[in-house]
Protein backbone atom coordinates (compact mmCIF):
# COMPACT_ATOMS: atom_id res chain seq x y z
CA UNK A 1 36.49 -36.24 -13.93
CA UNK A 2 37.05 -32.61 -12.74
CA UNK A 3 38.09 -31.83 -16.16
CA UNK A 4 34.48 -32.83 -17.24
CA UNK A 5 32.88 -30.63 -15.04
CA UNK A 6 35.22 -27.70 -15.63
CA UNK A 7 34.46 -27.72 -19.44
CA UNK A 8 31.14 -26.93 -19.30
CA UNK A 9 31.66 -24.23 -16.70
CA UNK A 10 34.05 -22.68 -18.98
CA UNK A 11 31.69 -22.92 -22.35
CA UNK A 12 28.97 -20.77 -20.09
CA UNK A 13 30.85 -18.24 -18.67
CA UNK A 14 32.00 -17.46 -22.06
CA UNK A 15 28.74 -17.42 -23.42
CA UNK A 16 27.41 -14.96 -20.31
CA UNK A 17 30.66 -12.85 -21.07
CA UNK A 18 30.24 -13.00 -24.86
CA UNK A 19 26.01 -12.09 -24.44
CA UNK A 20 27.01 -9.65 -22.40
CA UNK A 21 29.61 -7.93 -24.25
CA UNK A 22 27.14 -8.11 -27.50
CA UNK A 23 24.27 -6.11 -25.26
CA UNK A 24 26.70 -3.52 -24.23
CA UNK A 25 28.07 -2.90 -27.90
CA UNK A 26 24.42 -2.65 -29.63
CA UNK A 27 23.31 0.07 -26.58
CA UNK A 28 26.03 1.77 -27.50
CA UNK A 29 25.54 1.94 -31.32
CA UNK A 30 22.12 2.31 -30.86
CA UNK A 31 23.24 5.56 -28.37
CA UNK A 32 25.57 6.74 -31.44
CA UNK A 33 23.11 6.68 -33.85
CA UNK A 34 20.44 8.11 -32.13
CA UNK A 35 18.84 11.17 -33.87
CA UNK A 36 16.69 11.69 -31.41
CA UNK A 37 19.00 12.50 -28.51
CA UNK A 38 19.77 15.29 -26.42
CA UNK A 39 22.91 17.41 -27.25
CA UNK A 40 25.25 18.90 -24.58
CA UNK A 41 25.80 22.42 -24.92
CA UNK A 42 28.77 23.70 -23.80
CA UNK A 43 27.29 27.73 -23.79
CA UNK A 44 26.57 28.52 -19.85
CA UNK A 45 24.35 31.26 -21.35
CA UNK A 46 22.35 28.41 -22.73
CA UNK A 47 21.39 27.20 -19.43
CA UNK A 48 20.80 30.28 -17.65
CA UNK A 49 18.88 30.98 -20.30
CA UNK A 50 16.35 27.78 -19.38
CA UNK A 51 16.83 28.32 -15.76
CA UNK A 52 15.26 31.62 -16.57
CA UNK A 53 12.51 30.43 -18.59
CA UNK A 54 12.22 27.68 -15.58
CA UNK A 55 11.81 30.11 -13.32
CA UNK A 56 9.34 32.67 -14.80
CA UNK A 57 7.46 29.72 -15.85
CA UNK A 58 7.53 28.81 -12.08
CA UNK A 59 6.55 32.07 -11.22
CA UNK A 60 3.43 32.30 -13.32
CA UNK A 61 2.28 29.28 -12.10
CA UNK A 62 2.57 30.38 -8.70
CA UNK A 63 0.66 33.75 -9.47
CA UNK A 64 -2.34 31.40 -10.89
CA UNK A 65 -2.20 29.54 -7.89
CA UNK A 66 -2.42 32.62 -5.90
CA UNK A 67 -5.10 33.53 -7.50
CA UNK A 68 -7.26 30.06 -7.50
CA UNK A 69 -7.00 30.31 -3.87
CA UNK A 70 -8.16 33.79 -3.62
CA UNK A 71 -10.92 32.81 -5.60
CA UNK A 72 -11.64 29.71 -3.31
CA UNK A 73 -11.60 32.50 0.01
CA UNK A 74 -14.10 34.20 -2.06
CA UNK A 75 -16.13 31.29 -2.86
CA UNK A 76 -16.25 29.71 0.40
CA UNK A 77 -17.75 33.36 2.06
CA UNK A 78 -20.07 33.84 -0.66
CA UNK A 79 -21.15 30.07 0.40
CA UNK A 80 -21.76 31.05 3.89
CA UNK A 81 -23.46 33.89 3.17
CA UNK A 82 -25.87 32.16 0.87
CA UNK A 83 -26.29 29.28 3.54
CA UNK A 84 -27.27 31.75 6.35
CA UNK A 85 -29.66 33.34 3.68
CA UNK A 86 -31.35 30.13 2.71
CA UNK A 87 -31.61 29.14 6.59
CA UNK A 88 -33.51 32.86 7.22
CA UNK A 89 -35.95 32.38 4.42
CA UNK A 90 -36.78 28.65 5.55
CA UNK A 91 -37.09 29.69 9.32
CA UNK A 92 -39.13 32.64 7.70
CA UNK A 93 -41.83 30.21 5.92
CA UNK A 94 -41.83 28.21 8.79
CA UNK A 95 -42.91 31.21 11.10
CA UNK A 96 -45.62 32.03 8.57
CA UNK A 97 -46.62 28.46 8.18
CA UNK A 98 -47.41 27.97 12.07
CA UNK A 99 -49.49 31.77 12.24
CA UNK A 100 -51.16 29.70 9.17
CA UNK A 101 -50.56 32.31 6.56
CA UNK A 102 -49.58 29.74 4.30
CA UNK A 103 -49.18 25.83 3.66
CA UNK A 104 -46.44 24.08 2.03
CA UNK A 105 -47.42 20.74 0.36
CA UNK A 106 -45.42 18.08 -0.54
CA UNK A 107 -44.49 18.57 -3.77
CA UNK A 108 -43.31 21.61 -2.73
CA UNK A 109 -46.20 24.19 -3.81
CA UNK A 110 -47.01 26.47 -1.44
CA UNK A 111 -50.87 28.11 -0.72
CA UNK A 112 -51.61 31.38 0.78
CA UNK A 113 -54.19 31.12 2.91
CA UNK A 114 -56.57 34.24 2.23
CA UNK A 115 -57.79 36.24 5.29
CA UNK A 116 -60.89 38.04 4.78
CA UNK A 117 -61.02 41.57 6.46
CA UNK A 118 -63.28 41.14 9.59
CA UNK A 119 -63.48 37.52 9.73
CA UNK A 120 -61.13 37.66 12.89
């Protein structure tokens, strides 16, 4: 009976073990013949060489982002400026609009009520 049982253990662990073994030898002739691949250089001058290029390519990089954010200061004060210029001129037409020098409609038009010389 236990021979029974062993047999068919034995006829899956050698197909595991032989699927197995045939994935590892077609990733590795499929590495081999690879055209595409990387190759190793040997030459340290090779990769100083990229770490160089790396690095001023870094460097650039870092310069634009420098500058972005400059930009951004300079965008964000011009911002403020404008806001506190657009609240003065709408505090401004609301001055005028209470003397009743002028009247703002709704759709946005605004009338200048005309004053005649004398009339006051």
């Amino acid at each position: 009976m236990k021979i029974k049982k062993q047999l068919p253990a034995l006829i899956a662990a050698l197909l595991v073990t032989g699927f197995i073994a045939l994935t590892m030898l077609v990733t590795s002739a499929n590495a081999l013949m690879n055209k595409n691949g990387t190759v190793v250089s040997d030459n340290p001058s090779a990769v100083s060489l990229t770490t160089d290029v790396n690095q001023a390519q870094i460097d650039q990089l870092q310069a634009r982002i420098n500058e972005y954010q400059q930009r951004e200061v300079q965008y964000q004060q011009m911002l403020q400026e404008n806001q506190q210029q657009i609240q003065q001129f709408q505090q401004f037409l609301a001055a005028m609009q209470q003397a009743g020098l002028i009247q703002i409609r709704r759709d946005g038009t605004i009338l200048i009520n005309a004053r005649r010389g004398g009339d006051d």
